[in-house]
Protein backbone atom coordinates (compact mmCIF):
# COMPACT_ATOMS: atom_id res chain seq x y z
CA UNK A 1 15.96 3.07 -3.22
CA UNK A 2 18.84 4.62 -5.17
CA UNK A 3 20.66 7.66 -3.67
CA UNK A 4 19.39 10.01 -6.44
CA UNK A 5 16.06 9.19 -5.60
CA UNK A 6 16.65 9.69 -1.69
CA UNK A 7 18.03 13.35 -2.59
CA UNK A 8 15.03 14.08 -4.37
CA UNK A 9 12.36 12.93 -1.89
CA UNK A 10 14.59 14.44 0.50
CA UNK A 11 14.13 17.91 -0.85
CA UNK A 12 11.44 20.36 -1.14
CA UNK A 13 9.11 17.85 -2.46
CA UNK A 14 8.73 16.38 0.76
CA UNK A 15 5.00 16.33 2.44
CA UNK A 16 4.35 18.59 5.40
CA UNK A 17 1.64 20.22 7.45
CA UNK A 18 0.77 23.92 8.62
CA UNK A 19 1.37 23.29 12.25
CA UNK A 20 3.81 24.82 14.79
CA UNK A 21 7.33 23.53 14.47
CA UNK A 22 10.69 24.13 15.53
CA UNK A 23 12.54 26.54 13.49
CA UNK A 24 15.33 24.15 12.40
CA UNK A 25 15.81 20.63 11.49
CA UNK A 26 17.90 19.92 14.91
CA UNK A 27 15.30 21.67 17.11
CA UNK A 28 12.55 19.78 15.53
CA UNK A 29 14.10 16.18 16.22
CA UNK A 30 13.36 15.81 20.34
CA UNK A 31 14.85 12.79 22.52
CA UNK A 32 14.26 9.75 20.88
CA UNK A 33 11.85 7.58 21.85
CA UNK A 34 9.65 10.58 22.95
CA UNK A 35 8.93 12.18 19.40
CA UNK A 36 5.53 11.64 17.83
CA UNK A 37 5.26 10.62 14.04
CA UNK A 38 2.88 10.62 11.60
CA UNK A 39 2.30 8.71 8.42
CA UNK A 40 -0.43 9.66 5.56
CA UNK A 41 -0.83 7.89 2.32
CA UNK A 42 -3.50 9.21 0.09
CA UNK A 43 -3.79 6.48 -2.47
CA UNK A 44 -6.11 6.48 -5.69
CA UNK A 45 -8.54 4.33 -3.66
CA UNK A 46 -7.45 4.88 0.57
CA UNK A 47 -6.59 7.93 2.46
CA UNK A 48 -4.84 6.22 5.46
CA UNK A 49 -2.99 7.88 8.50
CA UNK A 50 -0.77 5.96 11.12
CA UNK A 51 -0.05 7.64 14.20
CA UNK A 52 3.16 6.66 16.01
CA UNK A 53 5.81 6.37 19.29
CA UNK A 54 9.17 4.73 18.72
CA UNK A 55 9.73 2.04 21.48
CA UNK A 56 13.07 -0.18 22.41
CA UNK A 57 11.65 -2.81 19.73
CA UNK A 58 9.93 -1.06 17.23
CA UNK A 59 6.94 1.20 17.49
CA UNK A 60 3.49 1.78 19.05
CA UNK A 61 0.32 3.23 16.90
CA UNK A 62 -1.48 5.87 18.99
CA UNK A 63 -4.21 7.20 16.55
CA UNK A 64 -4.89 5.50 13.06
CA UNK A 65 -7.17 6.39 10.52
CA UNK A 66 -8.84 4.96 7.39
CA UNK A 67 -11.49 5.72 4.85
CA UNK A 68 -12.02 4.91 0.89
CA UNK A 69 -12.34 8.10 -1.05
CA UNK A 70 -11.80 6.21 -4.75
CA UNK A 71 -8.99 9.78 -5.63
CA UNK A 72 -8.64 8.09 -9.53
CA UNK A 73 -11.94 7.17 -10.05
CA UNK A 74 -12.89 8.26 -13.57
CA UNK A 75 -8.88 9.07 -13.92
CA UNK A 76 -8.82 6.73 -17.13
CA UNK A 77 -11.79 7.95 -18.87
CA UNK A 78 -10.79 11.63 -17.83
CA UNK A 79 -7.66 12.29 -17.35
CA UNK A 80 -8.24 14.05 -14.13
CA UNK A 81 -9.05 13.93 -10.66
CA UNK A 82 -13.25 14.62 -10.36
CA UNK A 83 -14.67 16.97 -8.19
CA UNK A 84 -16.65 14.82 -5.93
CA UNK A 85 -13.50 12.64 -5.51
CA UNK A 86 -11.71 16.05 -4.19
CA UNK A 87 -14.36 16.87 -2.10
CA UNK A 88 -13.99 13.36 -0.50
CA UNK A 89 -10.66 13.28 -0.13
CA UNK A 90 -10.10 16.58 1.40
CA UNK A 91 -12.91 15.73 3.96
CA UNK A 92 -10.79 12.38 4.95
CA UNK A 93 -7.65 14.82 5.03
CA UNK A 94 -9.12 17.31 7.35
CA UNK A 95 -9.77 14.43 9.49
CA UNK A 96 -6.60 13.37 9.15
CA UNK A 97 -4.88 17.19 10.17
CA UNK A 98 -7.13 17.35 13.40
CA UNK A 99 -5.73 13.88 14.22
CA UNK A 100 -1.90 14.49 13.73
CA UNK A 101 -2.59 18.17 16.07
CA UNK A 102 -4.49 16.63 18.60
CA UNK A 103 -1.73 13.76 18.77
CA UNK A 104 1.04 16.73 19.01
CA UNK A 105 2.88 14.58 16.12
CA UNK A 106 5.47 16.73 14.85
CA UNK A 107 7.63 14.09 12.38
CA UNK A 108 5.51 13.54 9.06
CA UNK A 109 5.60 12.25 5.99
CA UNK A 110 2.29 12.67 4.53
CA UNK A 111 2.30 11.41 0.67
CA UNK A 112 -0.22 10.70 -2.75
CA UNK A 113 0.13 7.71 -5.09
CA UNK A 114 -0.84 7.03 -8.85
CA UNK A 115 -3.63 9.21 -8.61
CA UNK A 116 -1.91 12.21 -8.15
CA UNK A 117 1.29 10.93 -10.59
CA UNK A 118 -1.46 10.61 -13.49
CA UNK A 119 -4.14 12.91 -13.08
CA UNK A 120 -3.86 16.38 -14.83
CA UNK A 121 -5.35 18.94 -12.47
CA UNK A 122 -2.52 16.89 -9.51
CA UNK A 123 -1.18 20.09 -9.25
CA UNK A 124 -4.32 22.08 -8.27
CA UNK A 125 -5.53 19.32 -6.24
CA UNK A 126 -2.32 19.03 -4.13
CA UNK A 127 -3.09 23.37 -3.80
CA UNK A 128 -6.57 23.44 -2.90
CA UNK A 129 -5.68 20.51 -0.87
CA UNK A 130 -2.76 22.57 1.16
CA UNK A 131 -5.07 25.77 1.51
CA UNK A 132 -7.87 24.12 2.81
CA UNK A 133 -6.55 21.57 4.84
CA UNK A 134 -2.60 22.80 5.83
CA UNK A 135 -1.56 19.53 4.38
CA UNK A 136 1.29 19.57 1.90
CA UNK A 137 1.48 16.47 0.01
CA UNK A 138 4.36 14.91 -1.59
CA UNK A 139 3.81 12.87 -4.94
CA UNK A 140 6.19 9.93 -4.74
CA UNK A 141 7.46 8.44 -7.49
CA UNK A 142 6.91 4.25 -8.54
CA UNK A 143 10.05 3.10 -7.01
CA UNK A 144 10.57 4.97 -3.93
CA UNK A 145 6.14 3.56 -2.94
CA UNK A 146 8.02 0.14 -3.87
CA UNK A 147 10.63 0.56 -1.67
CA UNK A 148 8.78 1.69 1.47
CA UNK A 149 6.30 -1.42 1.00
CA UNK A 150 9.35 -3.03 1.51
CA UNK A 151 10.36 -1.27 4.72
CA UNK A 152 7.12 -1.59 5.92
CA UNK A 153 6.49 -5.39 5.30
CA UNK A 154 9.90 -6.86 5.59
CA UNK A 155 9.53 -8.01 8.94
CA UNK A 156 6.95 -10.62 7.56
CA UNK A 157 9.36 -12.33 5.69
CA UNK A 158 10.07 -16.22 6.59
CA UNK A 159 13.12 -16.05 8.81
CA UNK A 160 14.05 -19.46 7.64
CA UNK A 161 13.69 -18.57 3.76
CA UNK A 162 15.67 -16.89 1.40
CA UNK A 163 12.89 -14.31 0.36
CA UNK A 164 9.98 -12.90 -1.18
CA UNK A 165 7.95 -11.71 -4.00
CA UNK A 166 6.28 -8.79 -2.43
CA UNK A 167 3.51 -7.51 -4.18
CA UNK A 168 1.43 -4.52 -3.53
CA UNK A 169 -1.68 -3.93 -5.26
CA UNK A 170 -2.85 -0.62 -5.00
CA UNK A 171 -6.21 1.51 -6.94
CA UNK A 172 -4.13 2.46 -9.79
CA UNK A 173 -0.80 0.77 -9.51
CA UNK A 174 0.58 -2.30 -8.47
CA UNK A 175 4.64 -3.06 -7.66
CA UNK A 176 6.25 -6.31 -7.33
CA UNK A 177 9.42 -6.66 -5.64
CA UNK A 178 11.96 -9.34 -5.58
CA UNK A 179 13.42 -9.15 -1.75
CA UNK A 180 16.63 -11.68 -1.35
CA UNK A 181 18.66 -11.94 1.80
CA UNK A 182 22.15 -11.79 1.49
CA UNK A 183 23.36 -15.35 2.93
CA UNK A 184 26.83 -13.95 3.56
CA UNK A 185 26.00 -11.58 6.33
CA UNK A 186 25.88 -12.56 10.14
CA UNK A 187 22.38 -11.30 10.26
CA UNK A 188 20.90 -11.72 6.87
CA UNK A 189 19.24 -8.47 5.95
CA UNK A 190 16.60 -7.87 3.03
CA UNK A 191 17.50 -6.06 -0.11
CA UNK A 192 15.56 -5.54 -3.44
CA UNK A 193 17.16 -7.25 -5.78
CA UNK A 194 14.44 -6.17 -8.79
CA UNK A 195 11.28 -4.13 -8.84
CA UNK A 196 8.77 -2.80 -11.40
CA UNK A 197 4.95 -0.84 -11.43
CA UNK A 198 2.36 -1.51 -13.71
CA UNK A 199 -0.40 1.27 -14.23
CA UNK A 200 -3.18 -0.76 -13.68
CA UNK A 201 -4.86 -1.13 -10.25
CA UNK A 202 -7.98 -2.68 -8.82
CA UNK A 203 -9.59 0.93 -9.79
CA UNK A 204 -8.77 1.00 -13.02
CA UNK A 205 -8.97 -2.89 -14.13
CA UNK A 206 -12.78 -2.66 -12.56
CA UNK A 207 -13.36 0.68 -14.33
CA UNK A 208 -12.34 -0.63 -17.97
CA UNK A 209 -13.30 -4.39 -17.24
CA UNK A 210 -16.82 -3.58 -15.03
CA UNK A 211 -16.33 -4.40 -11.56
CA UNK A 212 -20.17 -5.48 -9.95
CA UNK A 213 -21.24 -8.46 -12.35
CA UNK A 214 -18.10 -9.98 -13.20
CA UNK A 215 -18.56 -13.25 -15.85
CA UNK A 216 -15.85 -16.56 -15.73
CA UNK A 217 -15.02 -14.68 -19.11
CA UNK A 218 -14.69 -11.09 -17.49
CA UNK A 219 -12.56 -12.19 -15.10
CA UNK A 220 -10.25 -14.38 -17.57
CA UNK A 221 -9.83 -11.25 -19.58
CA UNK A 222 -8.91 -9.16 -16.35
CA UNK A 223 -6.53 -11.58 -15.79
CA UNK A 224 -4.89 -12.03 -19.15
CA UNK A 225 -4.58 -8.31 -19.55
CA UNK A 226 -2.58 -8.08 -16.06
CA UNK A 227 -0.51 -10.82 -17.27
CA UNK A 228 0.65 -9.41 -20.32
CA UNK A 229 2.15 -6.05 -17.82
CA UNK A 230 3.62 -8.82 -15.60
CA UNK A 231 5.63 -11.21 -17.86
CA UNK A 232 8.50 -8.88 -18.44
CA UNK A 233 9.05 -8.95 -15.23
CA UNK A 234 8.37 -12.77 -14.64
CA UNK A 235 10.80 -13.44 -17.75
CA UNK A 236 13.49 -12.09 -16.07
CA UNK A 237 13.02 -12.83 -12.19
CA UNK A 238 10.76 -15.93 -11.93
CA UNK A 239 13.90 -18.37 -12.16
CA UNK A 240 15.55 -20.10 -8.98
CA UNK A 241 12.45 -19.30 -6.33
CA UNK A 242 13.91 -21.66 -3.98
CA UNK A 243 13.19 -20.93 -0.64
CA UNK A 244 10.90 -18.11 -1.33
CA UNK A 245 7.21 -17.23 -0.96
CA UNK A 246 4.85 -14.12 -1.77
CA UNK A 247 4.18 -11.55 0.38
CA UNK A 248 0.99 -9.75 -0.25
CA UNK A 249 0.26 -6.28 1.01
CA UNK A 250 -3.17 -4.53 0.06
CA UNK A 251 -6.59 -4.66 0.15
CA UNK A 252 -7.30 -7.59 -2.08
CA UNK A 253 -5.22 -10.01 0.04
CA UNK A 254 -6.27 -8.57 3.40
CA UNK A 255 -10.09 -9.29 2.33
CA UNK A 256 -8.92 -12.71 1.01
CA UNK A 257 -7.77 -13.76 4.14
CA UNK A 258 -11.20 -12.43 6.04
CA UNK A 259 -12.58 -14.21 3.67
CA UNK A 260 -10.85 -17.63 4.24
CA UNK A 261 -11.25 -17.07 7.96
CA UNK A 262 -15.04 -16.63 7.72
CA UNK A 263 -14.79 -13.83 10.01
CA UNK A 264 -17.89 -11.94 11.12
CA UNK A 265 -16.03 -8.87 10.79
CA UNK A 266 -12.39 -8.01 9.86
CA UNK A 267 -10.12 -8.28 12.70
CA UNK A 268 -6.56 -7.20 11.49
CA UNK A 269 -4.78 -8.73 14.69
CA UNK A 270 -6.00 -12.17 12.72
CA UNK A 271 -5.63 -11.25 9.28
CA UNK A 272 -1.63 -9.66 9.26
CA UNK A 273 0.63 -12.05 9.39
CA UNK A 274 -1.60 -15.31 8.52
CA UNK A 275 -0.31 -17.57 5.57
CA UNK A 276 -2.11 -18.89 2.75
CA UNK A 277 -1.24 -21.87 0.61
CA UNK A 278 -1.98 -22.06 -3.37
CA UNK A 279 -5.53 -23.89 -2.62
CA UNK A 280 -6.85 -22.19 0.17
CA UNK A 281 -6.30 -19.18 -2.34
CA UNK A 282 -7.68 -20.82 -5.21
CA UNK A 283 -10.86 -21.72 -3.09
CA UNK A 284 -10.99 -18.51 -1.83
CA UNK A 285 -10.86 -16.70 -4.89
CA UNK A 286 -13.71 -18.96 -6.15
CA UNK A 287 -15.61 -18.15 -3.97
CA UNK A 288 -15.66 -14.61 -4.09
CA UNK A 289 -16.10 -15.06 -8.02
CA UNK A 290 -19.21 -17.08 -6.89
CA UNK A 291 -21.04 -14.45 -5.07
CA UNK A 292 -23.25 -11.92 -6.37
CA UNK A 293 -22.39 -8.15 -6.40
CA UNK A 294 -25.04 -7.93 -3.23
CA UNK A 295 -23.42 -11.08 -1.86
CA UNK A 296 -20.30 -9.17 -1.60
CA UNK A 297 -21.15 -5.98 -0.53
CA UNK A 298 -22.95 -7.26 2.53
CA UNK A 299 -20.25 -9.24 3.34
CA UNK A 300 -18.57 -7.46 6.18
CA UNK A 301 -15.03 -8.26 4.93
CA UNK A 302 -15.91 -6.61 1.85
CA UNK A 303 -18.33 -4.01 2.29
CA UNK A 304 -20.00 -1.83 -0.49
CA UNK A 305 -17.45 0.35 -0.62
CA UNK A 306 -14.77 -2.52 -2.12
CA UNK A 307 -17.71 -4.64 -3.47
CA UNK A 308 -16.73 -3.70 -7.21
CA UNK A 309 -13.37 -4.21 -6.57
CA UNK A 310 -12.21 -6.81 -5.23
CA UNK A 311 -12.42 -9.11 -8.03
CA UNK A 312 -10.58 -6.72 -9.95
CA UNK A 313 -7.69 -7.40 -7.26
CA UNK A 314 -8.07 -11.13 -7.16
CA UNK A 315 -7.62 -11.08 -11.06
CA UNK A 316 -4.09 -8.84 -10.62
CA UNK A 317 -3.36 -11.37 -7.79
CA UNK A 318 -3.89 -14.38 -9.92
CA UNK A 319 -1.83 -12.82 -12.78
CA UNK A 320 0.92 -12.56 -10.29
CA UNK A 321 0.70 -16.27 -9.14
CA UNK A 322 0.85 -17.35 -12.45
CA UNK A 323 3.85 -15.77 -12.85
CA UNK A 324 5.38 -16.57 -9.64
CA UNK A 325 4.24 -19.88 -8.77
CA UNK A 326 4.78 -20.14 -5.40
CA UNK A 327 3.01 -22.36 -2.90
CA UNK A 328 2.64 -20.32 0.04
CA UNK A 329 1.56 -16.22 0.37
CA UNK A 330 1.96 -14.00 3.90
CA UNK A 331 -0.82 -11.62 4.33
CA UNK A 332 0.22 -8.06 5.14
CA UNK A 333 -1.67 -5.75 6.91
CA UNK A 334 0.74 -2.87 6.89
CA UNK A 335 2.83 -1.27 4.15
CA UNK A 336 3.55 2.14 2.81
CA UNK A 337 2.41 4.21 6.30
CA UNK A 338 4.22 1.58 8.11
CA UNK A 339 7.46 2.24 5.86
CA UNK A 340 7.55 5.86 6.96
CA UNK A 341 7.65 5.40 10.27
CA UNK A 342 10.48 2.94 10.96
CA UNK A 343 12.52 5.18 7.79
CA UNK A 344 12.04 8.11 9.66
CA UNK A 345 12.88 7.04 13.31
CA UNK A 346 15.78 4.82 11.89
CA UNK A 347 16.44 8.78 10.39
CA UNK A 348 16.37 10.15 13.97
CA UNK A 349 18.34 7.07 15.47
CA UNK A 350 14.91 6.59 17.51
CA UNK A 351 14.74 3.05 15.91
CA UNK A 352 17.47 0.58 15.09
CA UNK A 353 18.41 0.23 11.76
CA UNK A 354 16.97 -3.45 11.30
């Protein structure tokens, strides 16, 4: 993240909530290690919320929270956020509030995604949101959501490689991220060496494409049209992958590896972390593209609620190993929330800066 784009997310843009607080800065910051902190990402599919204690090696989640409220669904067609999509998201977020009082959490970073970067009315949601919730939200910009999923995930990285090609596919956006350690350091440490967004999203590739039946032919074209946003990119930073592998972060690749596991139900203490090689993907993927729409959303990996979706991810993750062909991919589960924790304890010197 560049400094000008620190100093802006830094400023009055930045998310908050109607609660008691200190009345300065210094005040609000207590011992380290004893602070509570609170993440939100309200993304055009998720609203998420990670609840959070700084310990000697990292961090331990009190309270989390998830739910699908599909913010940008229609956004393409419309141009603006609907009404039944505000009324769903400001139920999750008033979940959300009572969560991050109850839990005393006074450090928070609550933020919104593509939805709210593209949709028209952003402005009026992000007010109604604020007066009938107390949440503040802050729209972040492509490069600083890029940056956090690199906070957030970096600790998956290969300790014996030389990096990654981090991907996060999100509803309406997806980033890729070159990550390279710097071999002349005594302790290697992860830097972005590229990054770029694309507007297109599991939400709005299923949305223009069709996302329940999805033909051999359907999913070609999903594919192909990803691929044309991608090979910029590829052109550039696909040489010399050496040592490298793809780290995956979202939805899509967190299913796929339920999915390959044949678990009964999605257990994240199996999924994050697990690698994948190029033809347990492949097989994966085909299978997926071999179910019905029912198929998937009884499938308790999947559910209804991601059942027109998730081939619309597979297709953007396809796209990106066509571009990056790399044999091996680490499944994330963790990302953006995770990001704002460790930035803002490393802030508070409550976390080292690792």
């Amino acid at each position: 993240m560049n400094e000008d784009t620190r100093a802006r997310d830094d400023a009055a843009s930045r998310g908050g909530l109607a609660i008691p607080v200190a009345a300065d800065a210094a005040a609000a910051r207590l011992v380290p290690g004893t602070e509570v902190y609170a993440a939100l990402d309200l993304g055009t599919n998720n609203c998420r919320l990670l609840i959070a204690c700084p310990t000697v090696d990292g961090f331990r989640v009190v309270d989390s929270f998830s739910r699908i409220v599909r913010l940008g669904e229609g956004i393409s067609a419309t141009g603006c956020i609907s009404e039944a999509a505000i009324e769903r998201a400001i139920a999750a977020l008033a979940v959300c509030r009572d969560k991050i009082r109850s839990r005393k959490a006074r450090r928070l970073r609550l933020i919104a995604t593509e939805a709210c970067r593209a949709a028209s009315n952003a402005d009026g949601f992000r007010d109604r949101v604020a007066a009938e919730t107390g949440i503040r939200l802050e729209v972040i910009d492509r490069e600083t959501e890029a940056a956090l999923a690199v906070i957030g995930c970096s600790p998956l990285l290969d300790p014996r490689g030389r990096g990654a090609i981090l991907f996060d596919i999100g509803g309406g956006s997806t980033e890729l991220v070159r990550i390279e350690r710097d071999p002349s350091l005594r302790e290697p440490t992860a830097r972005i060496k590229a990054w770029m967004s694309i507007p297109l999203g599991v939400v709005t590739l299923a949305e223009h494409f069709g996302g329940r039946d999805v033909s051999e032919q359907c999913y070609a074209a999903m594919t192909a049209e990803v691929a044309k946003h991608v090979a910029p990119f590829a052109a550039e930073h696909a040489r010399d992958l050496t040592d490298m592998h793809l780290l995956g972060t979202s939805g899509t690749v967190t299913t796929l590896a339920g999915i390959h596991l044949n678990l009964h139900r999605y257990d994240r203490r199996r999924v994050d972390g697990i690698w994948m090689n190029d033809a347990e993907i492949t097989a994966t993927i085909a299978r997926l593209l071999g179910m019905s729409y029912q198929e998937r959303a009884a499938n308790h990996c999947i559910s209804v609620e991601r059942a027109d979706l998730v081939l619309a991810g597979c297709a953007i993750l396809d796209a990106i190993r066509n571009a990056f062909p790399l044999r091996r991919l680490r499944v994330a589960d963790r990302g953006l929330r995770e990001g704002m924790l460790v930035e803002m304890m490393r802030e508070d010197g409550a976390l080292a800066n690792r």
